[in-house]
Protein backbone atom coordinates (compact mmCIF):
# COMPACT_ATOMS: atom_id res chain seq x y z
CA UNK A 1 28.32 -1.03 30.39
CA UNK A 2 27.59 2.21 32.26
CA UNK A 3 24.12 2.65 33.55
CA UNK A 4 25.37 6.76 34.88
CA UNK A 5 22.41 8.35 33.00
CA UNK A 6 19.89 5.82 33.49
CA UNK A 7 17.29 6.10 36.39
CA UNK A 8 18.76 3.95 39.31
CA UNK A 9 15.21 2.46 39.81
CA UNK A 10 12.61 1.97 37.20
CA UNK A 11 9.31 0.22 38.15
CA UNK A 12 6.57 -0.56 35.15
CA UNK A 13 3.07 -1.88 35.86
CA UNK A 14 4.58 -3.93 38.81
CA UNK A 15 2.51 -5.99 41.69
CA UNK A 16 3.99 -6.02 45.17
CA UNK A 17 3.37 -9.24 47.35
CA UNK A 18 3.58 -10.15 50.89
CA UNK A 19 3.67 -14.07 51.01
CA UNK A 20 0.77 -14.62 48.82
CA UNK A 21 -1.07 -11.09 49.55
CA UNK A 22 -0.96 -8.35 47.13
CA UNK A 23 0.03 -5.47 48.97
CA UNK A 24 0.29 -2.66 45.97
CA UNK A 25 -0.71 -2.71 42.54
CA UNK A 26 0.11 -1.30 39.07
CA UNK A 27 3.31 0.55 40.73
CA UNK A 28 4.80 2.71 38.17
CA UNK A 29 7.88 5.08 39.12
CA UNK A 30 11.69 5.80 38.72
CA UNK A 31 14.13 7.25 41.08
CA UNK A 32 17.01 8.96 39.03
CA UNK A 33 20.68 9.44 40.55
CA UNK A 34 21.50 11.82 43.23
CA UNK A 35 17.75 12.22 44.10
CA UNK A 36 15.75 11.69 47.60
CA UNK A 37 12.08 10.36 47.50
CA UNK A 38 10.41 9.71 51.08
CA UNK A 39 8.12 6.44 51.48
CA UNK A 40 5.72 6.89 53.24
CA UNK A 41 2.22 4.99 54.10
CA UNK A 42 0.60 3.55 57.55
CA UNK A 43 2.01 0.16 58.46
CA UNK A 44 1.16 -2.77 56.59
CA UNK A 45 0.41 -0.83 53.32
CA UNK A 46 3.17 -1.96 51.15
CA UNK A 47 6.58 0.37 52.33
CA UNK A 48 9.07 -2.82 53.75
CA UNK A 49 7.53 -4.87 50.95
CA UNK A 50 8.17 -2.73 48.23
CA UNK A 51 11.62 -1.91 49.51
CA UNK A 52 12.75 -5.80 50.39
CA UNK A 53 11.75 -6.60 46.47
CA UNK A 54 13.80 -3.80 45.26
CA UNK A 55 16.66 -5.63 46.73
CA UNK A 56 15.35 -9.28 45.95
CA UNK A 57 14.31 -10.42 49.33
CA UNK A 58 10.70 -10.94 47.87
CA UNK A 59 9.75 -12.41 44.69
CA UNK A 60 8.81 -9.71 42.16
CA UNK A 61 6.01 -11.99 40.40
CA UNK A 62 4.40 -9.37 37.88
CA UNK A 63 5.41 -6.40 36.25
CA UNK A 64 9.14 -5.19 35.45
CA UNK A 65 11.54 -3.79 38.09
CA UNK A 66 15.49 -2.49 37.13
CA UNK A 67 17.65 -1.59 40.04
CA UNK A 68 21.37 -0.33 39.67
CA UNK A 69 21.41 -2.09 35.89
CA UNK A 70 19.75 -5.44 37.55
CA UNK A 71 16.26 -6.82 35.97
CA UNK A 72 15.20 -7.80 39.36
CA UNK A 73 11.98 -10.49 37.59
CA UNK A 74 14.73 -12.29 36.13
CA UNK A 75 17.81 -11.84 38.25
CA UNK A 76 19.71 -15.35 39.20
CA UNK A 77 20.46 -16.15 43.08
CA UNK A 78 24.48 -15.84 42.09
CA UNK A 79 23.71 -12.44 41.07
CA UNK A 80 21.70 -11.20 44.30
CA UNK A 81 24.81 -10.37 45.74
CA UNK A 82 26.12 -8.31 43.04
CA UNK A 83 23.20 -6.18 43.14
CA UNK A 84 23.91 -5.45 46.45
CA UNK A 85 27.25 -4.18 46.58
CA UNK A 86 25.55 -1.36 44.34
CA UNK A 87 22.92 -0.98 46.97
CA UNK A 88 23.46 0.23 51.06
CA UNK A 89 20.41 -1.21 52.72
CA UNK A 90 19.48 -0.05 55.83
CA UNK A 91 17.45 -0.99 58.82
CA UNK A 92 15.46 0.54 61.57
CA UNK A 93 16.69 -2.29 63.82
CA UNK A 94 20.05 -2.13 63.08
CA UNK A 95 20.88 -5.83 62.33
CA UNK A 96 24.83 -5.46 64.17
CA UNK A 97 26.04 -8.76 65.13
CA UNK A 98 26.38 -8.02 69.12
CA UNK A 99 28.99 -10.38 69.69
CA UNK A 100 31.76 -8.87 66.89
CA UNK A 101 33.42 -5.50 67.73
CA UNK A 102 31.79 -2.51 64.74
CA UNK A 103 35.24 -3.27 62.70
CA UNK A 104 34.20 -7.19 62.79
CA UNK A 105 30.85 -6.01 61.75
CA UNK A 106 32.16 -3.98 58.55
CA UNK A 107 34.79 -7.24 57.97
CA UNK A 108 32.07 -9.60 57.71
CA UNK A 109 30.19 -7.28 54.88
CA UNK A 110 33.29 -6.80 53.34
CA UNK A 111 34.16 -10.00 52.86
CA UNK A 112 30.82 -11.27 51.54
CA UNK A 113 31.15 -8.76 48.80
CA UNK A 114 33.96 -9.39 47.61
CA UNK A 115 36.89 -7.76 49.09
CA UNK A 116 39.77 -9.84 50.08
CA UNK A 117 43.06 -7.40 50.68
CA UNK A 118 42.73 -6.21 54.63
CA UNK A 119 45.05 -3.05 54.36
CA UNK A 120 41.91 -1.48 51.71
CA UNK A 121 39.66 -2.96 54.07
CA UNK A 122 40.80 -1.39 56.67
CA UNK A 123 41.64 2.21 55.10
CA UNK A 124 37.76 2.24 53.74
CA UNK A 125 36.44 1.32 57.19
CA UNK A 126 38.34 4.35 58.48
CA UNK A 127 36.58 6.58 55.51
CA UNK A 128 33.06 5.24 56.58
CA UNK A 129 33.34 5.56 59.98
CA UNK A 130 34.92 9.23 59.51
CA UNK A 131 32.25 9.94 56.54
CA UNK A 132 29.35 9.57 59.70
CA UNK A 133 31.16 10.65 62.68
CA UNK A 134 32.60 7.74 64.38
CA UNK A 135 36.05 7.85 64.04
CA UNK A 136 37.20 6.18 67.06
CA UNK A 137 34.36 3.45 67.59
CA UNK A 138 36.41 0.72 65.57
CA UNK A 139 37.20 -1.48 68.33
CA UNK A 140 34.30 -1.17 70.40
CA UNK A 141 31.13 -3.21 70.68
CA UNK A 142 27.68 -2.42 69.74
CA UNK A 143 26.39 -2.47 73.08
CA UNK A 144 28.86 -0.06 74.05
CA UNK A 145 27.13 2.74 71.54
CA UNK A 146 23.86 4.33 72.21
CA UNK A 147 21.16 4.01 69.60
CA UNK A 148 22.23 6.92 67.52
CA UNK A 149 26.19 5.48 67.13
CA UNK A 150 24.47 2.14 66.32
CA UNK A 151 22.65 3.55 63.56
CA UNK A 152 25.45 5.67 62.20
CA UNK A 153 27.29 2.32 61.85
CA UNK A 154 25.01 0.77 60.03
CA UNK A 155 24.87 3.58 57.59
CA UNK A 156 28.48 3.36 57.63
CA UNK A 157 28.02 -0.15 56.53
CA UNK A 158 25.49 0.76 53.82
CA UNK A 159 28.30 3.16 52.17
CA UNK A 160 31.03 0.43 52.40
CA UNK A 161 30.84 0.00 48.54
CA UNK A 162 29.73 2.99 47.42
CA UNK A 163 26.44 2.51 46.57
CA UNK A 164 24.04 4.08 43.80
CA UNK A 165 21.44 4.45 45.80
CA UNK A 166 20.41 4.19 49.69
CA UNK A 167 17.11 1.85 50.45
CA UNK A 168 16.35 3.13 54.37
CA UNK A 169 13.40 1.47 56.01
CA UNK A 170 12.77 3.78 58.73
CA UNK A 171 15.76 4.87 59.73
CA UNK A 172 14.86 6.99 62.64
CA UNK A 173 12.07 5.01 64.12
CA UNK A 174 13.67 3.32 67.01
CA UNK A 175 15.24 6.92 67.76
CA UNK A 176 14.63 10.35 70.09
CA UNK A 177 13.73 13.30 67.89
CA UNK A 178 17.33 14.77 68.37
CA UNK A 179 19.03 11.86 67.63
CA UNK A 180 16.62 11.54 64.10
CA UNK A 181 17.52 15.08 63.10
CA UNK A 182 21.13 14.25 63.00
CA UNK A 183 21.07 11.02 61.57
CA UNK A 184 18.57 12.56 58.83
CA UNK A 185 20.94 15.43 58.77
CA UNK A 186 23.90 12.33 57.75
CA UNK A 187 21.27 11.14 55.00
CA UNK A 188 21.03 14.77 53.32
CA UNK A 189 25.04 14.73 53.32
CA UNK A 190 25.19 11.45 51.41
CA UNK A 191 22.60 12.48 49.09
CA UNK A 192 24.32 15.52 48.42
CA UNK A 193 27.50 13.58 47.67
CA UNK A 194 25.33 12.22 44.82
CA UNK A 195 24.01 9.07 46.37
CA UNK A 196 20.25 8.44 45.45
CA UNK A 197 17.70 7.77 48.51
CA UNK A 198 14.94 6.35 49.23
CA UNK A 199 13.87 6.49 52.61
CA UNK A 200 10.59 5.04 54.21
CA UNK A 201 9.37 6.39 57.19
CA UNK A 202 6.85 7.56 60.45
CA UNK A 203 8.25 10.51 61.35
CA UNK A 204 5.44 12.88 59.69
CA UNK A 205 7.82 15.73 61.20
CA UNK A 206 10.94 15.16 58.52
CA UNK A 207 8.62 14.66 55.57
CA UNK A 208 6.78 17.94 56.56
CA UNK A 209 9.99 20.07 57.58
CA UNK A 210 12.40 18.90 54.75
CA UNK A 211 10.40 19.03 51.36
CA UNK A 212 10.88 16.41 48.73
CA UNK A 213 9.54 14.05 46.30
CA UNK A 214 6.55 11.61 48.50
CA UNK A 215 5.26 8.35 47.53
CA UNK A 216 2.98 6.98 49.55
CA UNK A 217 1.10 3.53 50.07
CA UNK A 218 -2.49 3.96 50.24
CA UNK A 219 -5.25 1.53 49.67
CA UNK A 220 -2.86 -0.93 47.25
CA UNK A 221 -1.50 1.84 45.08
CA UNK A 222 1.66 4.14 45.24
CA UNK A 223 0.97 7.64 44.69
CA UNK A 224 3.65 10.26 43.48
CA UNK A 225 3.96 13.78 44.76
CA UNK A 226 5.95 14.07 41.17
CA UNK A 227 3.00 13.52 39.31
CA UNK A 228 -0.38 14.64 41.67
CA UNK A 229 -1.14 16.01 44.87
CA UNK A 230 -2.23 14.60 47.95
CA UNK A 231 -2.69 15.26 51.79
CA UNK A 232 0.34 14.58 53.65
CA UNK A 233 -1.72 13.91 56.96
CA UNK A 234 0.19 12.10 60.17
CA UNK A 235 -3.05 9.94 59.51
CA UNK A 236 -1.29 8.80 56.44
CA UNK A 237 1.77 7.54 58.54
């Protein structure tokens, strides 16, 4: 079953909860291939909760939410993983295992989803790693890389199985402003390629300088910049 012209993401009359807190309500949007939405919102409104349900690390307890083909209010545990592999999730701290050199780090991933042969493993590690600029970091360990190499590994990571869409939850936070333009630069490449994003985030800067489809958590609802306008205030971040 192909889902190619069906919206990666579709969200219908959906609650959003954190533990037993309802964090945003009625959420109705859809993300369709190839295209980049920013998420936006100050922190604690709803952005890492909406994104962690998206890829069923919180229970989505009302409302209907399809990811990548998935029904995520009925999808089974043995399934979470599937999902996945059609998802690159990313993280503003970087989640690396510090004790396992970056190739180690892609090897573990790879192996949890599925592949087994290590001469493709190997040959798509190389792609990744080329695809953001790290062709030579292989054997090193995370420590050894500043912040910026870190986080182009973990996007290299993300694109291990050629994902449908990219689920960032700020991806440039822990970063200088020149290090966040070219990593941001790296998401605008992918995207291109045709990989959908969605990409939460501080920096009122990149939402301001690189114009694009907005939601944004305020006061327990999502807004869209696709269907009204609204003040895109740093007050708002």
């Amino acid at each position: 079953m192909s889902f190619s012209s069906d919206p990666v993401v579709r969200i219908k009359n959906a609650s959003i909860f954190q533990d037993d807190k309802t964090v945003l309500n009625d959420v109705n949007f859809e993300i369709e291939k190839g295209e980049f939405v920013f998420l936006i919102g100050r922190t604690g409104g709803g952005k890492t909760s909406l994104l962690k349900t998206l890829y069923a690390d919180l229970d989505l307890r009302l409302g209907e939410i399809n990811v990548a083909g998935y029904n995520i209010g009925n999808i089974k545990k043995n399934e979470i993983p599937l999902l996945r592999r059609k998802l690159g999730i990313i993280f503003q701290d970087f989640q690396l295992f510090p004790d396992r050199t970056v190739a180690e780090n892609l090897t573990f991933v790879m192996k949890a989803t599925g592949w087994k042969e290590n001469s493709k493993m190997k040959a798509r590690q190389t792609e990744v790693l080329m695809q953001v600029g790290l062709g030579s970091v292989a054997s090193k360990m995370p420590h050894q890389l500043s912040g910026g190499e870190q986080q182009r590994v973990v996007i290299a990571r993300a694109l291990l199985n050629e994902p449908v869409i990219l689920l960032a939850d700020e991806p440039t936070g822990n970063l200088d402003p020149e290090v966040s333009q070219g990593i941001f630069k790296l998401f605008q490449d992918i995207n291109k390629s045709g990989t959908a994003v969605l990409m939460a985030t501080h920096d009122h800067t990149l939402v301001k300088n690189y114009p694009a489809r907005v939601l944004k958590c305020d006061g327990g609802k999502l807004l869209d910049s696709k269907l009204e306008n609204f003040e895109l205030s740093a007050k708002y971040y």
